[in-house]
N, C-alpha and C. Protein backbone atom coordinates (compact mmCIF):
# COMPACT_ATOMS: atom_id res chain seq x y z
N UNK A 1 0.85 -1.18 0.00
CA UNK A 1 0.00 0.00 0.00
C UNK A 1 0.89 1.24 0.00
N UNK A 2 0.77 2.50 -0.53
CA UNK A 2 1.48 3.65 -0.56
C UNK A 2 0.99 4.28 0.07
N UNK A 3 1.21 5.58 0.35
CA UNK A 3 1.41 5.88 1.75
C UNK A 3 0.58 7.15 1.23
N UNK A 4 -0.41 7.04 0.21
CA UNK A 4 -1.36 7.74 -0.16
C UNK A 4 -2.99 7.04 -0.22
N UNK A 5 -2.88 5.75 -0.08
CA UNK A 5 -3.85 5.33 -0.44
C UNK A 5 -4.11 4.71 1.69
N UNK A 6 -5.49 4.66 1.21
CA UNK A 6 -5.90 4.28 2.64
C UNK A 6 -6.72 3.16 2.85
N UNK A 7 -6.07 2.21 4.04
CA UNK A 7 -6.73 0.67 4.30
C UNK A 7 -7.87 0.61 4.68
N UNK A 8 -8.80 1.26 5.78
CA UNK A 8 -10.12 1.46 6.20
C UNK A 8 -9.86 1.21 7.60
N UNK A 9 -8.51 1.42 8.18
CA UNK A 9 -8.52 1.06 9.28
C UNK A 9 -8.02 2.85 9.68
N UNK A 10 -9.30 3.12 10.35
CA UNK A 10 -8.93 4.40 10.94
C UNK A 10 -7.85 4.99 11.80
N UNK A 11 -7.34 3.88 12.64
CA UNK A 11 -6.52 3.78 13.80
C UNK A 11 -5.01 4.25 13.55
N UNK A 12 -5.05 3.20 12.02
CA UNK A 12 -3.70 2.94 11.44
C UNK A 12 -2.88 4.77 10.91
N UNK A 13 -4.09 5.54 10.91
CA UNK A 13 -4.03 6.68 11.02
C UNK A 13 -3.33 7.85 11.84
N UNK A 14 -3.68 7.83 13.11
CA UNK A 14 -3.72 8.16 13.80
C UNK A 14 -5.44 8.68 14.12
N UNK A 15 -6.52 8.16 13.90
CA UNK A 15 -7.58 8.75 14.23
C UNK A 15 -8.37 7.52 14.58
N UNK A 16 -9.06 7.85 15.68
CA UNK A 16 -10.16 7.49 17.12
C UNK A 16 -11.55 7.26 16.43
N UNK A 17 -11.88 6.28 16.59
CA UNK A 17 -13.73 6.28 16.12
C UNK A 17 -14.54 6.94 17.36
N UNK A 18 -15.26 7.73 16.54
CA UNK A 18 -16.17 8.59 17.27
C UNK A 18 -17.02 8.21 18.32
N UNK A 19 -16.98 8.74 19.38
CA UNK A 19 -17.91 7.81 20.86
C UNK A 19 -18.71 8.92 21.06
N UNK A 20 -20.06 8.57 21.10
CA UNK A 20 -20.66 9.72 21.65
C UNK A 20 -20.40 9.65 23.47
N UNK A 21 -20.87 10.61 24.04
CA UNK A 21 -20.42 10.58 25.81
C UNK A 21 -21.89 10.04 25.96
N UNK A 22 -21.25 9.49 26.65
CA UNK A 22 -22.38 8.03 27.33
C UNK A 22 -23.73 9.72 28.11
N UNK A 23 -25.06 8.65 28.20
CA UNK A 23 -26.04 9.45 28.69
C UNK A 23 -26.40 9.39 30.17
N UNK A 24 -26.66 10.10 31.18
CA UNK A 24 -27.28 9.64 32.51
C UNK A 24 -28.07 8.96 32.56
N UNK A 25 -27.97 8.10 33.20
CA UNK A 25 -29.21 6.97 33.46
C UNK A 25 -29.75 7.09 35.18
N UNK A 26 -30.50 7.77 35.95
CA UNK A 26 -30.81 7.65 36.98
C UNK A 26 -31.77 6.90 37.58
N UNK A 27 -31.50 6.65 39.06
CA UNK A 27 -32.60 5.05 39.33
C UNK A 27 -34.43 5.77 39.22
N UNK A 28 -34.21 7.39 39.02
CA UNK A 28 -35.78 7.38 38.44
C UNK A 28 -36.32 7.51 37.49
N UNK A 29 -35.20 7.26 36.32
CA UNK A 29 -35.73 6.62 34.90
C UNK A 29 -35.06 5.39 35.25
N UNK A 30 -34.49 4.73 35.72
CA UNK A 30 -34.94 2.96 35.64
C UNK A 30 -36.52 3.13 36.40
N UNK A 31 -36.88 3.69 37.79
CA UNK A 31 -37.76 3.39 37.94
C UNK A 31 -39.26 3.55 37.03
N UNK A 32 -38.70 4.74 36.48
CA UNK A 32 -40.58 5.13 35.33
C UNK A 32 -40.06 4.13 34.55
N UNK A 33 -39.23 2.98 33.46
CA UNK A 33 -39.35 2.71 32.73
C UNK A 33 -39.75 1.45 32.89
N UNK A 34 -39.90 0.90 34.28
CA UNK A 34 -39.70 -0.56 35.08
C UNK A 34 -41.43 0.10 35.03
N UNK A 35 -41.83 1.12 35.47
CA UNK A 35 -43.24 1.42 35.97
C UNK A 35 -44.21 1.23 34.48
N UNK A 36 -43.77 2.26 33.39
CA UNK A 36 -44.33 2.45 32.16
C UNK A 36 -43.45 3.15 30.60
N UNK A 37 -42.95 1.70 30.40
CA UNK A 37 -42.10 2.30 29.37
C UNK A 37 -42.75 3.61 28.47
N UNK A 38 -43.88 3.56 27.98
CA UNK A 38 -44.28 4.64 27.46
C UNK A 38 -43.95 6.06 28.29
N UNK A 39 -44.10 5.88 29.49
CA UNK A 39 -43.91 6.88 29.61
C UNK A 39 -43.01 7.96 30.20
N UNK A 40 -41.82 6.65 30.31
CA UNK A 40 -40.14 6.87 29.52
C UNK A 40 -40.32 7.53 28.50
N UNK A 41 -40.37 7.09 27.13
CA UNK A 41 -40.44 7.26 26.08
C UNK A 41 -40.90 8.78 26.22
N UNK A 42 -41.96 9.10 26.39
CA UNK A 42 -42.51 10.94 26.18
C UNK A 42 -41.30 11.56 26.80
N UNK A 43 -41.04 11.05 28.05
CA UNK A 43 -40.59 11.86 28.90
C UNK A 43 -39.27 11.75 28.64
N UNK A 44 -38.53 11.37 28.58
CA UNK A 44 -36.95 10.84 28.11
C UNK A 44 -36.34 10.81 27.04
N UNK A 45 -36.99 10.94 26.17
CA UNK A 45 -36.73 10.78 24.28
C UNK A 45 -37.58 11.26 23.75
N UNK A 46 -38.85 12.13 23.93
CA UNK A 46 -39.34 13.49 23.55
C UNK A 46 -39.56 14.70 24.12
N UNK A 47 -38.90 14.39 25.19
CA UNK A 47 -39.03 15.85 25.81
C UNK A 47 -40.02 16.19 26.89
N UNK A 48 -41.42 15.12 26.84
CA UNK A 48 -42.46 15.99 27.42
C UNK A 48 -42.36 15.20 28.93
N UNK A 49 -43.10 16.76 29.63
CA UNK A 49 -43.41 16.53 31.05
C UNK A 49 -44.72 16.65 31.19
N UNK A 50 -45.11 16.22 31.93
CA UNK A 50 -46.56 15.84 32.64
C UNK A 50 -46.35 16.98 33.98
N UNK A 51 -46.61 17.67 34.28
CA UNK A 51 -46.85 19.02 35.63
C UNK A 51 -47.19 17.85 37.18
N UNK A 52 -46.17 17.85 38.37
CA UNK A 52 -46.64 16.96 39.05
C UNK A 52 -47.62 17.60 39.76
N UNK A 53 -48.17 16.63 40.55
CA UNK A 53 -49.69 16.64 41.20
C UNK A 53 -49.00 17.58 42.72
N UNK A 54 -49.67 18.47 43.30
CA UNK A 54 -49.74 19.29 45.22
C UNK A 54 -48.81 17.70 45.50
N UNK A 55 -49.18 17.17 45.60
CA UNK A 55 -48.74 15.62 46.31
C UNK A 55 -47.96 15.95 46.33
N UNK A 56 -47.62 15.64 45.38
CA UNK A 56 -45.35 15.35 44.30
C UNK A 56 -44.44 16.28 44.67
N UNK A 57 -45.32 17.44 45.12
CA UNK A 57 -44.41 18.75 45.28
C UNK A 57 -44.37 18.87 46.84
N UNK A 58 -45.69 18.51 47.93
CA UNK A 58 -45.36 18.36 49.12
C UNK A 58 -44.37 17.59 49.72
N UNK A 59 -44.00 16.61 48.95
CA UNK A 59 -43.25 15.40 48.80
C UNK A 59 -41.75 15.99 49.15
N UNK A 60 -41.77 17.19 47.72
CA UNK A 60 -40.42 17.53 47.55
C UNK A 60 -40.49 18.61 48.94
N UNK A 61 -41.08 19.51 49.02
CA UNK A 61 -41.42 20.11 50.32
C UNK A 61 -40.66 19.51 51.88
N UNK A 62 -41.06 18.12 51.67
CA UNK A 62 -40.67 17.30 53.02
C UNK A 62 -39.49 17.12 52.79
N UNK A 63 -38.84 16.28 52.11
CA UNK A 63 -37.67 15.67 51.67
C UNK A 63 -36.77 16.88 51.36
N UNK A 64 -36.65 18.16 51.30
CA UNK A 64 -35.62 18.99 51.44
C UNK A 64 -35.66 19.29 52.65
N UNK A 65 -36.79 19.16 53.79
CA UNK A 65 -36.53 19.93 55.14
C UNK A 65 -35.68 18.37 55.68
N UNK A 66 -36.29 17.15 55.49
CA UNK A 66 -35.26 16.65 56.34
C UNK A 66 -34.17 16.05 55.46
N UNK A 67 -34.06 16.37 54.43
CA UNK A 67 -32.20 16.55 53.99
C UNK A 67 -31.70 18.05 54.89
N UNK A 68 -32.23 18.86 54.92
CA UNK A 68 -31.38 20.07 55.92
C UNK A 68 -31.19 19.56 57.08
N UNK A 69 -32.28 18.40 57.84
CA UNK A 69 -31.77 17.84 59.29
C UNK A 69 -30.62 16.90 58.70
N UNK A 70 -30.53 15.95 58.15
CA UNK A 70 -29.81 15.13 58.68
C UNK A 70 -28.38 15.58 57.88
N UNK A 71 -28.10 16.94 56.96
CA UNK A 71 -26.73 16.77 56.65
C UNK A 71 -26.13 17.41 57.89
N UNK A 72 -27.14 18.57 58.59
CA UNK A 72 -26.56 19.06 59.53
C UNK A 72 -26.29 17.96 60.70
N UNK A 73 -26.92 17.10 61.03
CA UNK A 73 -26.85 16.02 61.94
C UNK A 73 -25.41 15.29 61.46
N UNK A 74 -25.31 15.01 60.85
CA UNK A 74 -23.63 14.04 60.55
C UNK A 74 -22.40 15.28 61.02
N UNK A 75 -22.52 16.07 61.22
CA UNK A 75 -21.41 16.84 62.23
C UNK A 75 -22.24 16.45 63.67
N UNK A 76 -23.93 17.21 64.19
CA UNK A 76 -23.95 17.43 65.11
C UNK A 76 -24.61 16.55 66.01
N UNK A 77 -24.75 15.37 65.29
CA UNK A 77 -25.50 14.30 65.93
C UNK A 77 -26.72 14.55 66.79
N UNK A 78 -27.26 15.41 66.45
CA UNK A 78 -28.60 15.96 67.07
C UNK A 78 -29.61 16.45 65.92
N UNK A 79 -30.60 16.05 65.93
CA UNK A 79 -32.14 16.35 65.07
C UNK A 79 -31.80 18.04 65.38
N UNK A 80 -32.13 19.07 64.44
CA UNK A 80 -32.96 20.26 64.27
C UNK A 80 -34.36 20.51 65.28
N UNK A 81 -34.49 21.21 66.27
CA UNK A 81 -35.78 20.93 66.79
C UNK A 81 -37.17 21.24 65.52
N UNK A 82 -37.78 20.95 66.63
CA UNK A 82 -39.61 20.56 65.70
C UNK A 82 -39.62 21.78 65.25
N UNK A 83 -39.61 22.75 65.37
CA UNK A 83 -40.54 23.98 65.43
C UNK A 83 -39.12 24.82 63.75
N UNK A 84 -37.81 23.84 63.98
CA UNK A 84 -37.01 24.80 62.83
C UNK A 84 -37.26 23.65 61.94
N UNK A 85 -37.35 22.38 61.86
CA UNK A 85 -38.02 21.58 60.56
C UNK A 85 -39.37 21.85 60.37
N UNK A 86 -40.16 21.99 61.19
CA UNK A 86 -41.57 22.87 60.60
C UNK A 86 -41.61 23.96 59.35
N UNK A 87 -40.32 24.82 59.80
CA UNK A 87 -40.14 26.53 59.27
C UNK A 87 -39.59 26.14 58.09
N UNK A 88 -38.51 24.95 58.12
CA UNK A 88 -38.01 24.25 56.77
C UNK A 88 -39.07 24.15 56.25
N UNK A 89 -39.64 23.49 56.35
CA UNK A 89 -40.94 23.02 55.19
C UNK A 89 -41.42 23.49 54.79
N UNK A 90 -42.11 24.72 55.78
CA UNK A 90 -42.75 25.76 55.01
C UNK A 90 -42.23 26.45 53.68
N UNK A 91 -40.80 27.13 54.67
CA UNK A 91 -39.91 27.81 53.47
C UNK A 91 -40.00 27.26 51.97
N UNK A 92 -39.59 25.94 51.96
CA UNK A 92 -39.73 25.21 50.51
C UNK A 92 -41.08 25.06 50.00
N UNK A 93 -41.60 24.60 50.75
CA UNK A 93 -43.54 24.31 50.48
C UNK A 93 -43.63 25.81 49.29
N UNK A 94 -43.95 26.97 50.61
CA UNK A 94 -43.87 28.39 49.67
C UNK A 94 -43.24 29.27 48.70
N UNK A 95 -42.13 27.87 48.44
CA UNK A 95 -40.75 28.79 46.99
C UNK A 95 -41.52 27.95 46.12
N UNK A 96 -41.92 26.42 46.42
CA UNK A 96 -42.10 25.29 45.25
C UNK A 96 -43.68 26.04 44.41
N UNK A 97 -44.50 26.06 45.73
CA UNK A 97 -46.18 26.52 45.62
C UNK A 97 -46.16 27.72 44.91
N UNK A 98 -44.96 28.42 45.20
CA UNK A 98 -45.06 29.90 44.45
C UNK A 98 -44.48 30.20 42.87
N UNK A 99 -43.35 29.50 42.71
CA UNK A 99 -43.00 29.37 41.65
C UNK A 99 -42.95 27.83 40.14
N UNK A 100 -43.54 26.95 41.10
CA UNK A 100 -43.22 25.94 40.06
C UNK A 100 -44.53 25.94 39.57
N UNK A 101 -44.95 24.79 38.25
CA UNK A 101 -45.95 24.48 37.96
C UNK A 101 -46.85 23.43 38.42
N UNK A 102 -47.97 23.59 38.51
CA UNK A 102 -48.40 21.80 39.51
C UNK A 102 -50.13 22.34 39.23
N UNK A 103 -50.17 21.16 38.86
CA UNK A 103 -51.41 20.44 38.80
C UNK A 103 -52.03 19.49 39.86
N UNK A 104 -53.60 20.25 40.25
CA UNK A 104 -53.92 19.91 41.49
C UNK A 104 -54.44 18.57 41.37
N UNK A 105 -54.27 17.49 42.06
CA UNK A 105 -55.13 16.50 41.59
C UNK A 105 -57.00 16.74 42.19
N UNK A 106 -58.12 16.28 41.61
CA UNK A 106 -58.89 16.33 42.78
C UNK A 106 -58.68 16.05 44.22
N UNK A 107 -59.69 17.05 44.83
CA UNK A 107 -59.59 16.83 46.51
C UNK A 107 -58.53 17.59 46.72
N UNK A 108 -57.53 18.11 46.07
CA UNK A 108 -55.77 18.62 46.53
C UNK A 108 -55.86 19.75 46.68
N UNK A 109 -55.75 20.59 48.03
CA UNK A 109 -56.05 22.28 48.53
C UNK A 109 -54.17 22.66 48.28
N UNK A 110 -53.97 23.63 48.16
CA UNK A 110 -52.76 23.56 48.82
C UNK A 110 -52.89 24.15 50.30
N UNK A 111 -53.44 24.90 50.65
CA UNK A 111 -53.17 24.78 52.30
C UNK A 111 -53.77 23.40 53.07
N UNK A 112 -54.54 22.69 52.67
CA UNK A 112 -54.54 21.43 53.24
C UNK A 112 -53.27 20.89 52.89
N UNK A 113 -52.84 20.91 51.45
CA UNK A 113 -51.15 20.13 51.69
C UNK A 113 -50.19 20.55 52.25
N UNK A 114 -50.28 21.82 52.78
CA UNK A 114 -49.52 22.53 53.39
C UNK A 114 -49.55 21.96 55.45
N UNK A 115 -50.92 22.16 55.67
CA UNK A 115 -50.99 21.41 56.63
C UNK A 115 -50.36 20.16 57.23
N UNK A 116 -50.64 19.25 56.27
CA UNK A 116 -50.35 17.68 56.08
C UNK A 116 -48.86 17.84 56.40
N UNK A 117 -48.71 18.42 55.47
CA UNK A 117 -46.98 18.34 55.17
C UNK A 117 -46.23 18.51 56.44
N UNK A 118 -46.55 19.81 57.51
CA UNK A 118 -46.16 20.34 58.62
C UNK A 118 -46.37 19.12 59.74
N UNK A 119 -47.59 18.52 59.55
CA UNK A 119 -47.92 17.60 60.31
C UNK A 119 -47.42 16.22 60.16
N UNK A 120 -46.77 15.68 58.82
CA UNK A 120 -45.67 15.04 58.51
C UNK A 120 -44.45 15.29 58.99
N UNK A 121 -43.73 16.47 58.65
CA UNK A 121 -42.74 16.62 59.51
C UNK A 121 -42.53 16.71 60.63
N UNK A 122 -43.45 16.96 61.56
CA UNK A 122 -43.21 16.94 63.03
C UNK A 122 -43.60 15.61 63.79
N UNK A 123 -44.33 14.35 62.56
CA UNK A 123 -44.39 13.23 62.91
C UNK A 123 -43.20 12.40 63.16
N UNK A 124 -42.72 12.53 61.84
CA UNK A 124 -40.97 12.16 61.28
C UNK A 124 -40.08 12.72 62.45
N UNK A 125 -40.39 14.02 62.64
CA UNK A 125 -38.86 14.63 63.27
C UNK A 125 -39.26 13.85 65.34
N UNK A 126 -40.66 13.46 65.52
CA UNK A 126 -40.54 12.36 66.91
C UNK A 126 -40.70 10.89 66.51
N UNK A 127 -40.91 10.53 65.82
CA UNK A 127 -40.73 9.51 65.38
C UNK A 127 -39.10 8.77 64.76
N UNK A 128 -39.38 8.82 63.50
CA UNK A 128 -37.62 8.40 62.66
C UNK A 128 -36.61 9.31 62.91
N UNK A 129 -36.35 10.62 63.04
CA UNK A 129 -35.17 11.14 62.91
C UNK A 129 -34.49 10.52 64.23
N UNK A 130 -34.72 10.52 65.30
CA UNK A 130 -34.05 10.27 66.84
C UNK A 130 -33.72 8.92 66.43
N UNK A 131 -34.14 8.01 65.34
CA UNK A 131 -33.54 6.63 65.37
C UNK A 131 -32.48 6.37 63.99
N UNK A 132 -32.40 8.06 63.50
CA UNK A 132 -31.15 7.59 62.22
C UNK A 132 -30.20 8.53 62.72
N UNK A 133 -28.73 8.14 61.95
CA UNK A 133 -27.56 8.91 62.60
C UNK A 133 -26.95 8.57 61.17
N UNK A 134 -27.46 9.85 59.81
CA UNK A 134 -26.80 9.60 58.98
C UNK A 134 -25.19 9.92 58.92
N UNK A 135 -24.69 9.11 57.59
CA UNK A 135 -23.29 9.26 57.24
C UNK A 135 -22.98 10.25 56.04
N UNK A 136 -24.03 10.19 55.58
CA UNK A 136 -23.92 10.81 54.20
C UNK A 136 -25.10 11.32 53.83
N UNK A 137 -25.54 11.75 52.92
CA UNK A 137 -26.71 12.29 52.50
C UNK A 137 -26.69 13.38 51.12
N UNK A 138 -27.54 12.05 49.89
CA UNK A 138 -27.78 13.09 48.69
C UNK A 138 -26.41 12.85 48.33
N UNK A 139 -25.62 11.86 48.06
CA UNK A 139 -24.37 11.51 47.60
C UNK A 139 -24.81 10.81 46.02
N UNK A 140 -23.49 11.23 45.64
CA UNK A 140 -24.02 10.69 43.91
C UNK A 140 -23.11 9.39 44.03
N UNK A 141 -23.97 8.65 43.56
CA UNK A 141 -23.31 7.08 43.42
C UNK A 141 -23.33 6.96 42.19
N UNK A 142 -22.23 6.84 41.35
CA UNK A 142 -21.87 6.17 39.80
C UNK A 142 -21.50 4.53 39.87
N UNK A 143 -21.76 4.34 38.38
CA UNK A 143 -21.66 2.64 38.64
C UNK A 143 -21.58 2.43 37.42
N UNK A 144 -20.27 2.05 36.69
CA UNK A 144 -20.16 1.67 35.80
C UNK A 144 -20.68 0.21 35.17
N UNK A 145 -21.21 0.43 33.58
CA UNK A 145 -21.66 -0.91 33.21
C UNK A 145 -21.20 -1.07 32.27
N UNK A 146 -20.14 -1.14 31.94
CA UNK A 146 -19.30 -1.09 30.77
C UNK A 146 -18.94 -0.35 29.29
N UNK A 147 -18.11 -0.35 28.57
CA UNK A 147 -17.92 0.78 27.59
C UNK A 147 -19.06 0.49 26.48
N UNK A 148 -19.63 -0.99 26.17
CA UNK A 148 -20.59 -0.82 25.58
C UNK A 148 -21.75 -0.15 25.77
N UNK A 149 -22.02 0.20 27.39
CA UNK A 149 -23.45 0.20 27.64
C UNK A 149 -23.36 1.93 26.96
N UNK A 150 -24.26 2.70 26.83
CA UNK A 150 -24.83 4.49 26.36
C UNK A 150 -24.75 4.74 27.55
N UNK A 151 -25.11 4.55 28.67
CA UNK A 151 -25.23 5.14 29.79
C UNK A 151 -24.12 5.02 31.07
N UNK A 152 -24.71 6.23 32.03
CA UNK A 152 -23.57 5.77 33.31
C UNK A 152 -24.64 6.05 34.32
């Protein structure tokens, strides 16, 4: 072969076959796709969102006040009292309620979810928090599945 003409071996080149960068795969698209591949599919490979329900968002409401207890807890080994995870909740309840989009389901007030929610957290914070002593919290776990797989 002369040193003009070319074998089909890209390498022999000096040039790399093109990889696209692998895509995120998170355990809550394994979980919607384990739930309803379709609706993976809208949501993941066309783009569309569905607006979550008062629920979904009280949800998120709760779950940021006690991520603020327990990262502070892994230095201070002590719960946040009731009355400053209450004020957590609110705080988020009223940034999420005020600015995001959400669709009420029937029956769904937001000051009844607002209620609930307060009354959730101060269940949680005498109940479960006094019996966990996290290590970590909201840590990103990667996990490789090999160079074939698209995803990480």
């Amino acid at each position: 072969m002369s040193s003009n003409e070319y074998d089909g071996d890209a390498a022999s080149i000096g040039w790399e076959p093109f990889k696209e960068p692998k895509k995120h795969l998170s355990p809550t698209q394994l979980q919607m796709y384990l739930k309803c591949p379709q609706q993976y599919y809208y949501r993941y490979c066309e783009g569309l969102k569905c607006p979550p329900s008062g629920a979904m968002k009280q949800s998120q409401a709760w779950h940021e006040a006690v991520e603020t207890n327990y990262s502070q807890k892994i230095i201070s080994h002590e719960d946040l009292d009731v009355d400053c995870m209450k004020d957590t909740f609110d705080e988020h309840f009223e940034n999420i309620f005020d600015n995001e989009e959400i669709i009420f389901n029937e029956g769904e007030e937001r000051g009844s979810l607002k209620d609930q929610g307060i009354a959730i957290t101060a269940e949680h914070h005498a109940v479960i928090a006094p019996t966990v002593q996290p290590i970590a919290v909201e840590e990103t776990i990667q996990i490789s599945l090999g160079e074939d797989f698209p995803y990480e």
